[in-house]
Protein backbone atom coordinates (compact mmCIF):
# COMPACT_ATOMS: atom_id res chain seq x y z
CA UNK A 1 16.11 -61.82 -42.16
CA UNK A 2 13.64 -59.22 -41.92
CA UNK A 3 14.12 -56.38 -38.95
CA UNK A 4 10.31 -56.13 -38.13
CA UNK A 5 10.33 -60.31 -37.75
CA UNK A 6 13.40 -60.05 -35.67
CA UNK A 7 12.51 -57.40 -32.96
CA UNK A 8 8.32 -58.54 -33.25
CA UNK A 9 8.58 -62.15 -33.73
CA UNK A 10 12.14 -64.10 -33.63
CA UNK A 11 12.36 -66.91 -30.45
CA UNK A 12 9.12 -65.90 -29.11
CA UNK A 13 6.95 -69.29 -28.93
CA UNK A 14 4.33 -67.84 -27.75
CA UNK A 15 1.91 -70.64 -27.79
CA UNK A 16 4.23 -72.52 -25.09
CA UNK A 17 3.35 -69.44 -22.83
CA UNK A 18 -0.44 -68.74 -22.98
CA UNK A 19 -0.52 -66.99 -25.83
CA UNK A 20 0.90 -63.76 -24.19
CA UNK A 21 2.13 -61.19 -26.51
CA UNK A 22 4.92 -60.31 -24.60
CA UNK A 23 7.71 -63.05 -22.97
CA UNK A 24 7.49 -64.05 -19.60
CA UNK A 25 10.59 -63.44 -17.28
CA UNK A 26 11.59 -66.81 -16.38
CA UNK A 27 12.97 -65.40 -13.28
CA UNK A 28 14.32 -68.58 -11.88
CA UNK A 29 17.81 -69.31 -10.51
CA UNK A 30 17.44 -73.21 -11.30
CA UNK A 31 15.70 -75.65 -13.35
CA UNK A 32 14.06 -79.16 -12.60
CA UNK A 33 14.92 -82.89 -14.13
CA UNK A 34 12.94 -86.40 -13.75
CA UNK A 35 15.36 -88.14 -15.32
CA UNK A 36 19.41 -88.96 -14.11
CA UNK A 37 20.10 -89.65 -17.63
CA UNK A 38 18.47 -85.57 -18.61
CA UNK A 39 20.63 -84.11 -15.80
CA UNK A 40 23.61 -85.75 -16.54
CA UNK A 41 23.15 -84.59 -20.51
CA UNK A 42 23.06 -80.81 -19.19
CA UNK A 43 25.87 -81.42 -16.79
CA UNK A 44 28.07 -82.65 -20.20
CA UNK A 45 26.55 -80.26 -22.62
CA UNK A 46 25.34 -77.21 -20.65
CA UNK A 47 25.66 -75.01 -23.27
CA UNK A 48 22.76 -76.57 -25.08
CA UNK A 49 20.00 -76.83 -22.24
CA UNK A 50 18.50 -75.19 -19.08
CA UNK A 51 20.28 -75.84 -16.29
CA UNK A 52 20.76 -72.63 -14.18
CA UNK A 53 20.30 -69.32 -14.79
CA UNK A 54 23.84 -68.43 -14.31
CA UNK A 55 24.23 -69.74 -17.67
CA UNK A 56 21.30 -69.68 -19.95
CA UNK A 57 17.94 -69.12 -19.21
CA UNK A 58 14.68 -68.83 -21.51
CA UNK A 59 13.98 -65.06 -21.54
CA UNK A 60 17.77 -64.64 -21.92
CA UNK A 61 17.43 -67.16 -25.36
CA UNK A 62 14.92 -64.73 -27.00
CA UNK A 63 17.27 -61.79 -26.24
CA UNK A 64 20.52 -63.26 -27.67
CA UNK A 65 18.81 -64.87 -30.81
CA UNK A 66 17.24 -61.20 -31.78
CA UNK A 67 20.80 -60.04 -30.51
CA UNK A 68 22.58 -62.32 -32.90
CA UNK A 69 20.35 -61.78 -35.84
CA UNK A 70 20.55 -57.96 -35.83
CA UNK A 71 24.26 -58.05 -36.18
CA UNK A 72 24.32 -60.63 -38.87
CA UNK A 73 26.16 -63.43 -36.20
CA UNK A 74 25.34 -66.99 -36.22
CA UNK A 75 25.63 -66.70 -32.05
CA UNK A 76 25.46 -64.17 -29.38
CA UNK A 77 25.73 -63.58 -25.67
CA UNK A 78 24.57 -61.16 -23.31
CA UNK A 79 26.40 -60.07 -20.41
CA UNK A 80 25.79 -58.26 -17.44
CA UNK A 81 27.57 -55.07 -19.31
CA UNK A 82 29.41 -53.69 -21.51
CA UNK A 83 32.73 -54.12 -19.75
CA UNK A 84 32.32 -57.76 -19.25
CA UNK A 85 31.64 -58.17 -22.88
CA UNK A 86 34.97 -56.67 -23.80
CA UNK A 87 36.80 -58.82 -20.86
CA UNK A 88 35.71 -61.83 -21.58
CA UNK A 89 36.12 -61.36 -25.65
CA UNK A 90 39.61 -60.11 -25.03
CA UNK A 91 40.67 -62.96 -22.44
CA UNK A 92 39.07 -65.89 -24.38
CA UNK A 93 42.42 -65.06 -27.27
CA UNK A 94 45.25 -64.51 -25.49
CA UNK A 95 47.44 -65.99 -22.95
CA UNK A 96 50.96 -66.04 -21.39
CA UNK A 97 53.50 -63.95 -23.90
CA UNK A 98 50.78 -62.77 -26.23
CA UNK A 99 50.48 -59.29 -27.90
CA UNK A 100 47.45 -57.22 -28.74
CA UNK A 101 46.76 -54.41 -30.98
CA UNK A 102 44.71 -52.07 -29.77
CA UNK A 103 43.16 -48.55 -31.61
CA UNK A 104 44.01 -45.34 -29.28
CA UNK A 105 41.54 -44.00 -27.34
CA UNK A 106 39.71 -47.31 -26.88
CA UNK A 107 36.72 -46.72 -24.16
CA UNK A 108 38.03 -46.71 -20.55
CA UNK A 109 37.59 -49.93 -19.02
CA UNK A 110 39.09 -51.33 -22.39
CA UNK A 111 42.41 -49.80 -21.87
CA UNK A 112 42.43 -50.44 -18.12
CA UNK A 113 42.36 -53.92 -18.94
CA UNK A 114 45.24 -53.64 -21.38
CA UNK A 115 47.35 -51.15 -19.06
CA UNK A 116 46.75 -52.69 -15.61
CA UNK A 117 45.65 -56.21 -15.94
CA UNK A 118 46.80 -58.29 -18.71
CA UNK A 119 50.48 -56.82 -18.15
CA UNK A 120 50.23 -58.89 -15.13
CA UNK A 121 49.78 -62.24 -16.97
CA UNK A 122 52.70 -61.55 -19.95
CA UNK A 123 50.06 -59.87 -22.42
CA UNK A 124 51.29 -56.57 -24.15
CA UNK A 125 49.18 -54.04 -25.86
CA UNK A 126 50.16 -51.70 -28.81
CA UNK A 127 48.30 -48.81 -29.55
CA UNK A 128 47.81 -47.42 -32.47
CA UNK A 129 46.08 -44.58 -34.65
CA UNK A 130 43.31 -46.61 -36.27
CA UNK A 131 42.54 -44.16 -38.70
CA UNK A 132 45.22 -45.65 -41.28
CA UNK A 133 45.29 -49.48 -41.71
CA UNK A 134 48.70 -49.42 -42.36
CA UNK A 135 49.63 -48.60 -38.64
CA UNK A 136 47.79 -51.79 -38.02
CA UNK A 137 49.95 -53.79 -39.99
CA UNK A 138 53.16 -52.00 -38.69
CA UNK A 139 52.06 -53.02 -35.24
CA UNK A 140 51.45 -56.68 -35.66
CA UNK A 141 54.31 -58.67 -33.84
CA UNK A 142 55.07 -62.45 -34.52
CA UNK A 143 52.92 -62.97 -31.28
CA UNK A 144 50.14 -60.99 -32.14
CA UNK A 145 46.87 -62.62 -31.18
CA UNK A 146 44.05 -59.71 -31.37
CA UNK A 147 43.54 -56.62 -33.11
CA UNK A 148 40.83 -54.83 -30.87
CA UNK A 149 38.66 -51.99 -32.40
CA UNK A 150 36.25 -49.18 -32.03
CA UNK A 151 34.30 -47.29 -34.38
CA UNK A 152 33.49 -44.88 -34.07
CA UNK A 153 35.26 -44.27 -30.95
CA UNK A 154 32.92 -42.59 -28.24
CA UNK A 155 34.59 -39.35 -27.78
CA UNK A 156 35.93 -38.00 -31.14
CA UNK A 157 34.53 -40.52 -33.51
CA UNK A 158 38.09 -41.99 -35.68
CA UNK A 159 36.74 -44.52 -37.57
CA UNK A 160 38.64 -48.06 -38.85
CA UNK A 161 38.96 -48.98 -42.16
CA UNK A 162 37.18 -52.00 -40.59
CA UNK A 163 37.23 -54.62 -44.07
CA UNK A 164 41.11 -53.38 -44.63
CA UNK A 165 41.43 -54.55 -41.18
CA UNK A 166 39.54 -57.98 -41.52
CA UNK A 167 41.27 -58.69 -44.60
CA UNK A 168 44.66 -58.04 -42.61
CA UNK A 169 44.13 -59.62 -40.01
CA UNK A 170 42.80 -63.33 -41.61
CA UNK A 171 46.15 -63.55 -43.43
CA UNK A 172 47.68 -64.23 -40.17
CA UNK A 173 44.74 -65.67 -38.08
CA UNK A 174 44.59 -62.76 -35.88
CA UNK A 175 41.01 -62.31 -34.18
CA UNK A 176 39.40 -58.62 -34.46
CA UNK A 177 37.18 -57.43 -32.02
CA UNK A 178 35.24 -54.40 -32.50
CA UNK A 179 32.91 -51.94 -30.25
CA UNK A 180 30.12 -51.60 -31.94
CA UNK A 181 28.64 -49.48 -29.70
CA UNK A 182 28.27 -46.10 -31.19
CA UNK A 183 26.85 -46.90 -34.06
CA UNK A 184 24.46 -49.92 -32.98
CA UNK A 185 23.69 -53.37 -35.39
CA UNK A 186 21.06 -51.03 -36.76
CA UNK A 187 23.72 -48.66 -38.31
CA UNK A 188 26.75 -50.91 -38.58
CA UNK A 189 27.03 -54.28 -38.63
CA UNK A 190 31.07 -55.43 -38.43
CA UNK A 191 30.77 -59.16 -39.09
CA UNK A 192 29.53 -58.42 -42.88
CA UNK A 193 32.78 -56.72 -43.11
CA UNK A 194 34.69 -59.71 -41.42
CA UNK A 195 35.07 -59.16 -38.33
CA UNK A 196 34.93 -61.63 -35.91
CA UNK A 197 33.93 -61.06 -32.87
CA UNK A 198 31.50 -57.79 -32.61
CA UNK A 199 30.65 -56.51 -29.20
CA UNK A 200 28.49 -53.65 -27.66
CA UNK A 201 27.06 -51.63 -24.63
CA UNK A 202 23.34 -52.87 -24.47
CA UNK A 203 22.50 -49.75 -22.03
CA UNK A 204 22.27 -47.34 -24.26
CA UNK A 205 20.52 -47.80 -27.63
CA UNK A 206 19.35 -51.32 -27.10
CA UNK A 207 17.80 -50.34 -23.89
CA UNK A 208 17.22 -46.94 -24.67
CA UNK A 209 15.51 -46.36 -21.27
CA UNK A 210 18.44 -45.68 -19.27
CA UNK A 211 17.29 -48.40 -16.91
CA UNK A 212 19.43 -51.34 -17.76
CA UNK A 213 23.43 -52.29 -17.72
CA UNK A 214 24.12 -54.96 -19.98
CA UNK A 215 27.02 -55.98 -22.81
CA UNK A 216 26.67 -58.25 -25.98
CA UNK A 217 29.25 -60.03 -27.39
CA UNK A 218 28.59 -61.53 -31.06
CA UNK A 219 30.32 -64.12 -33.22
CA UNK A 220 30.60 -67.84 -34.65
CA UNK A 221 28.89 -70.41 -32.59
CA UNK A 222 32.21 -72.08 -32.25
CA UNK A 223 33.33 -69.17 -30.87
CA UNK A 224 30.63 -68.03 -29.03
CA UNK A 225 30.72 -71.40 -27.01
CA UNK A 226 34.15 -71.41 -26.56
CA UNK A 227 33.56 -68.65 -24.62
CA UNK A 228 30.48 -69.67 -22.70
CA UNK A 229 32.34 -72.63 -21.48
CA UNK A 230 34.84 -70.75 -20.19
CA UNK A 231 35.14 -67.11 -19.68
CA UNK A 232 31.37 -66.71 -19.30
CA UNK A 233 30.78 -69.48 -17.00
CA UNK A 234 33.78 -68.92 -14.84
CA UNK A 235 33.54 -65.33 -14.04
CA UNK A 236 29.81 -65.53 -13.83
CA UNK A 237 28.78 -62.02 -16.13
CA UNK A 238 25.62 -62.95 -17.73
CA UNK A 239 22.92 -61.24 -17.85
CA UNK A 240 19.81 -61.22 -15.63
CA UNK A 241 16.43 -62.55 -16.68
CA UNK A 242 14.84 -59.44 -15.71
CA UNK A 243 17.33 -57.14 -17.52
CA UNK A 244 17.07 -59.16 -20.23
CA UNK A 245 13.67 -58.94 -20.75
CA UNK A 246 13.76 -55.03 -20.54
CA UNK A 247 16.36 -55.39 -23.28
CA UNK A 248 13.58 -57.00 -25.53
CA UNK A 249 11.13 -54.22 -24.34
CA UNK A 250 13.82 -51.83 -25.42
CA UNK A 251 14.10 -53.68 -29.26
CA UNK A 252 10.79 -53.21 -30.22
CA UNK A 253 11.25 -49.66 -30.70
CA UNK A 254 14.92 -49.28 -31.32
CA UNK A 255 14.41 -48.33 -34.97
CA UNK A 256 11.31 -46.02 -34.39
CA UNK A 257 14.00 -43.90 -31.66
CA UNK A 258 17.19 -44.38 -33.59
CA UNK A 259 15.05 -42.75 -36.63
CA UNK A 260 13.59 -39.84 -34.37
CA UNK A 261 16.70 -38.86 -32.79
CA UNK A 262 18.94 -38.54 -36.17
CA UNK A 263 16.53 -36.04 -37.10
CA UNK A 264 17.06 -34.25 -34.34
CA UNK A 265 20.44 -34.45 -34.27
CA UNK A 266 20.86 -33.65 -37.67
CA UNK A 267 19.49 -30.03 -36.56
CA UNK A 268 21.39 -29.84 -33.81
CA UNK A 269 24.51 -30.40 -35.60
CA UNK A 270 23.24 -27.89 -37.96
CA UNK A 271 22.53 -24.69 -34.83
CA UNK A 272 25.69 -25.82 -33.46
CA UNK A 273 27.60 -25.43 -36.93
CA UNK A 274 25.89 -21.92 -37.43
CA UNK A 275 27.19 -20.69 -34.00
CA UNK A 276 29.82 -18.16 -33.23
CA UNK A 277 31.09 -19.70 -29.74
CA UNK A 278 31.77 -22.80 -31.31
CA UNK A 279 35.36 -23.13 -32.30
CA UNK A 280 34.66 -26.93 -34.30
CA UNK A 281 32.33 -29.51 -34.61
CA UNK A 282 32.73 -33.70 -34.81
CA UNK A 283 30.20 -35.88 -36.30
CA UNK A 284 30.64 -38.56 -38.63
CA UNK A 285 28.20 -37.96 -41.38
CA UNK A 286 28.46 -34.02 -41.49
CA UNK A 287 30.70 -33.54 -44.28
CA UNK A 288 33.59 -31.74 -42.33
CA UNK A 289 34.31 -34.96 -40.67
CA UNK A 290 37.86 -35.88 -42.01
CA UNK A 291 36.65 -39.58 -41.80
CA UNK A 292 33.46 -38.55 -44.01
CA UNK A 293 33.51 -40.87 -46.91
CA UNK A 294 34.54 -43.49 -44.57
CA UNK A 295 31.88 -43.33 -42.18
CA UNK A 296 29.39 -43.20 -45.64
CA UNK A 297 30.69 -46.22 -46.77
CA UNK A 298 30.51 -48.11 -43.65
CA UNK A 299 27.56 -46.78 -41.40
CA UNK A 300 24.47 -47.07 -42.35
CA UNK A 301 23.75 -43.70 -40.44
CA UNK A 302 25.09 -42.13 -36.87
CA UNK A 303 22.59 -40.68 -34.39
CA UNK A 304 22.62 -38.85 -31.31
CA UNK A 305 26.50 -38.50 -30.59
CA UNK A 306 28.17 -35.31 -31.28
CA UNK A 307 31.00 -33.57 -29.85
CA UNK A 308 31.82 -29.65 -30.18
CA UNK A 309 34.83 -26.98 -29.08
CA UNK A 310 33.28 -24.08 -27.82
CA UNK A 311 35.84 -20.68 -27.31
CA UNK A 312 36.91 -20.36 -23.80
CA UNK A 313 39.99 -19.08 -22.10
CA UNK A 314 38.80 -20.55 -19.03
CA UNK A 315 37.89 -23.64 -17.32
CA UNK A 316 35.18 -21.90 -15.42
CA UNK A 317 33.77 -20.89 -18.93
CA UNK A 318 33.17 -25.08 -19.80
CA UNK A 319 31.70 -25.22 -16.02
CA UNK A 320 28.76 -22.35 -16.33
CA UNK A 321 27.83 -23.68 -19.68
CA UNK A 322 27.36 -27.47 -18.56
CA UNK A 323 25.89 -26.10 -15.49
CA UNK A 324 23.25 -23.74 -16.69
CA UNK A 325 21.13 -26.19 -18.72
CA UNK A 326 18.03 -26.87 -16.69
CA UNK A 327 16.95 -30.20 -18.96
CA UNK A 328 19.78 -31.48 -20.61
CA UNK A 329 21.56 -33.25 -18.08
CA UNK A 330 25.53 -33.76 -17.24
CA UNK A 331 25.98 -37.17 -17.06
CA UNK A 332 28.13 -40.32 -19.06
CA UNK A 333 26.90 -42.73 -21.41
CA UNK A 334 24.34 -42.10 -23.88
CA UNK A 335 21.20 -44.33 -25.85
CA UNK A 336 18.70 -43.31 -23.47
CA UNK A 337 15.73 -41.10 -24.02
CA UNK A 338 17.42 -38.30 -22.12
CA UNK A 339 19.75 -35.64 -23.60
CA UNK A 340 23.18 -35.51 -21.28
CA UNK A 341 26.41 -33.11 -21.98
CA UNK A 342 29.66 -34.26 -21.08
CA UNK A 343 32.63 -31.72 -20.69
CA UNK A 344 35.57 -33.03 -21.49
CA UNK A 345 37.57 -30.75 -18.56
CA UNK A 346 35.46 -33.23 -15.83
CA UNK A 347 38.15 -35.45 -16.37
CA UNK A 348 40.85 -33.16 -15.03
CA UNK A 349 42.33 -30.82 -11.93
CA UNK A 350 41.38 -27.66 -12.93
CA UNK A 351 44.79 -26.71 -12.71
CA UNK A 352 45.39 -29.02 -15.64
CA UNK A 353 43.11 -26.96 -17.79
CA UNK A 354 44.80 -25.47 -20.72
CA UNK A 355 42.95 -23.09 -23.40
CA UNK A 356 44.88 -23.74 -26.03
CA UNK A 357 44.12 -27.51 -26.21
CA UNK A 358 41.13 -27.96 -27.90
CA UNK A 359 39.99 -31.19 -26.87
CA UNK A 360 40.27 -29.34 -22.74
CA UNK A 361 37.31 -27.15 -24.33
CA UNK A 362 35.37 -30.15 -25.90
CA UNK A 363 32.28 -31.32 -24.72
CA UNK A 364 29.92 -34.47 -25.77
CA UNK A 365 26.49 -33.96 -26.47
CA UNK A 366 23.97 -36.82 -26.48
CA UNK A 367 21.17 -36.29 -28.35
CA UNK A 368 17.92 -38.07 -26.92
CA UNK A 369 13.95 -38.14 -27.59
CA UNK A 370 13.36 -34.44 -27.37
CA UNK A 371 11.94 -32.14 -29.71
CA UNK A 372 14.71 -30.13 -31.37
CA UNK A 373 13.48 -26.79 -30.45
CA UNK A 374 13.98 -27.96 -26.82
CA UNK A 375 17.46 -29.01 -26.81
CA UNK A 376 18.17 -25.86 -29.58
CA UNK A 377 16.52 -23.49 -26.57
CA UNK A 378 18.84 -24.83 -24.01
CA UNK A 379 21.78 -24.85 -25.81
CA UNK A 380 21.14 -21.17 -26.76
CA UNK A 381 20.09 -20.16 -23.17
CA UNK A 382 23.41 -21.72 -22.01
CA UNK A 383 25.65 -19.78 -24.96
CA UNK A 384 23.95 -16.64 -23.57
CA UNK A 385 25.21 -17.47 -19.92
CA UNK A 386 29.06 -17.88 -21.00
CA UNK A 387 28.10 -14.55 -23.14
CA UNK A 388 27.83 -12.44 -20.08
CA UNK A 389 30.41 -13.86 -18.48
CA UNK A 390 32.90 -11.09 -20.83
């Protein structure tokens, strides 16, 4: 299916709304029947009908059929974020004495769920370094359910050999999940590689406003209504009409920004290379990436996330350099038009610091809509400040 039909065209009807180029927002909570017999079809079957907005609601179908198409699924559905994407897609395959595997490093909320709240229920989690399939396969257990995923990961970018891993995991009808958020169905699309269930955080590139939480889970209709009967419905996640109809705002131009900010990135990752206080840098498609030919094969392309050492023997060092940028701001998440930094030592005391770990001296740069000259002048101006610190 064509992109420009899918983002422009696919599940608008727009002669059942006026003609209006873009979608209303059927911002209702409930929907109207003049017939028992109607009513009593959506009570049996109301995965297939309007019935409240809890559920499914117009503007939300345009959303998840664009959704659905871009990642190569024959179903999506949207969820009021990211998190409740990964809950629900997780909890709809496992029960009482069931064991995951899980990649290291999986995003936080992920492995809060595996560490804290599925323990309570019988579920255990193995983690594993995703980087080689064979750890996969050393992991599975005779109760092995799901293999979750992520890759790129969102802080130093391993990658999964993610078509080793389908192939793997089918043998023994294990579900895979991957996080698909890094790269985006624009630059990766799982399910071609078999995957079954593909999820990401709609807030950042989808969006790309930095105005909207939201979560898409993709997969088999079977699968996908399996899980709107059950998970979905009962903890009540979806989406918005509203937010979903930014979301479609945010898809007409998701190509056009993912295109502008590689380029800038691309020099970025280039100034950054070239400079002396910066002890390494991580980013899947420069060639120093030990994952490089992986992420070629794989990814159609990577934008915007980067992540760099810089040489510091101090914590206060990391602190003056995130805090003397007067555009770029310090904040999580990324997909936005904004450029944010992220220092890796946030996470910590600073009595924890320690110099000679370089991921405590790490910091993740997200690369937005700016002109490269910009975000180059900042990040020099800032190198200069932790310069005169000696």
């Amino acid at each position: 299916m064509d992109l420009s039909f899918i983002l422009n065209e696919l599940g608008e009807e727009r002669e059942d709304y006026f003609r209006a180029v873009s979608p209303p927002i059927m911002q209702t909570s409930n929907f109207a029947f003049k017939k028992v017999a109607d009513l009593r079809s959506s009570f049996e079957d109301e995965y297939s009908t309007w019935l409240y907005s809890r559920g499914l609601n117009p503007t939300v179908e345009i959303l998840r059929k664009k959704l659905a198409a871009l990642d190569g699924a024959e179903d999506c559905l949207v969820f009021n974020s990211g998190a409740a994407a990964i809950f629900a897609s997780v909890l709809a395959n496992v029960k009482s004495g069931d064991h995951i595997v899980s990649v290291r490093n999986a995003y936080t909320w992920a492995q809060r769920m595996f560490d804290v709240i599925l323990p309570r229920f019988g579920v255990s989690v193995t983690y594993v370094d995703g980087r080689e399939t064979a750890n996969f396969e050393t992991a599975i257990q005779s109760n092995t359910t799901v293999i979750y995923l992520e890759s790129p990961n969102s802080w130093f970018f391993e990658l999964q050999d993610l078509q080793a891993v389908a192939t793997l995991a089918k043998k023994t009808g294990i579900i895979t999940i991957c996080d698909n958020s890094y790269s985006s169905p624009i630059y990766q699309q799982p399910i071609a590689m078999g995957i079954d269930l593909v999820l990401q955080s709609a807030t950042k590139f989808i969006s790309g406003h930095s105005d909207t939480i939201a979560g898409v889970l993709t997969g088999s209709k079977a699968m996908i209504e399996r899980i709107f009967n059950s998970e979905y419905m009962t903890v009540g996640s979806g989406i918005q009409p509203f937010n979903a109809w930014l979301l479609i705002r945010g898809l007409r131009t998701l190509p056009a920004r993912l295109e502008k900010i590689s380029r800038t990135t691309r020099e970025v990752v280039s100034f950054l290379n070239a400079h002396p206080r910066v002890e390494k840098l991580v980013f899947p498609l420069d060639p120093s990436f030990p994952q490089y030919e992986l992420a070629r094969k794989q990814m159609k392309g990577a934008c915007g996330l980067i992540n760099f050492v810089i040489k510091a023997d101090q914590c206060q060092t990391i602190e003056t350099f995130c805090e003397s940028f007067k555009h770029i701001l310090m904040a999580v998440s990324w997909g936005g038009h904004e450029s944010l930094i992220l220092p890796k030592c946030a996470g910590m005391k600073p009595d924890a610091f320690d110099a000679a770990n370089p991921e405590h001296r790490s910091l993740r740069m997200y690369v937005g809509l700016e002109e490269p000259e910009y975000l180059i002048n900042e990040l020099s101006a800032a190198f200069t400040a932790i310069n005169n610190l000696s």
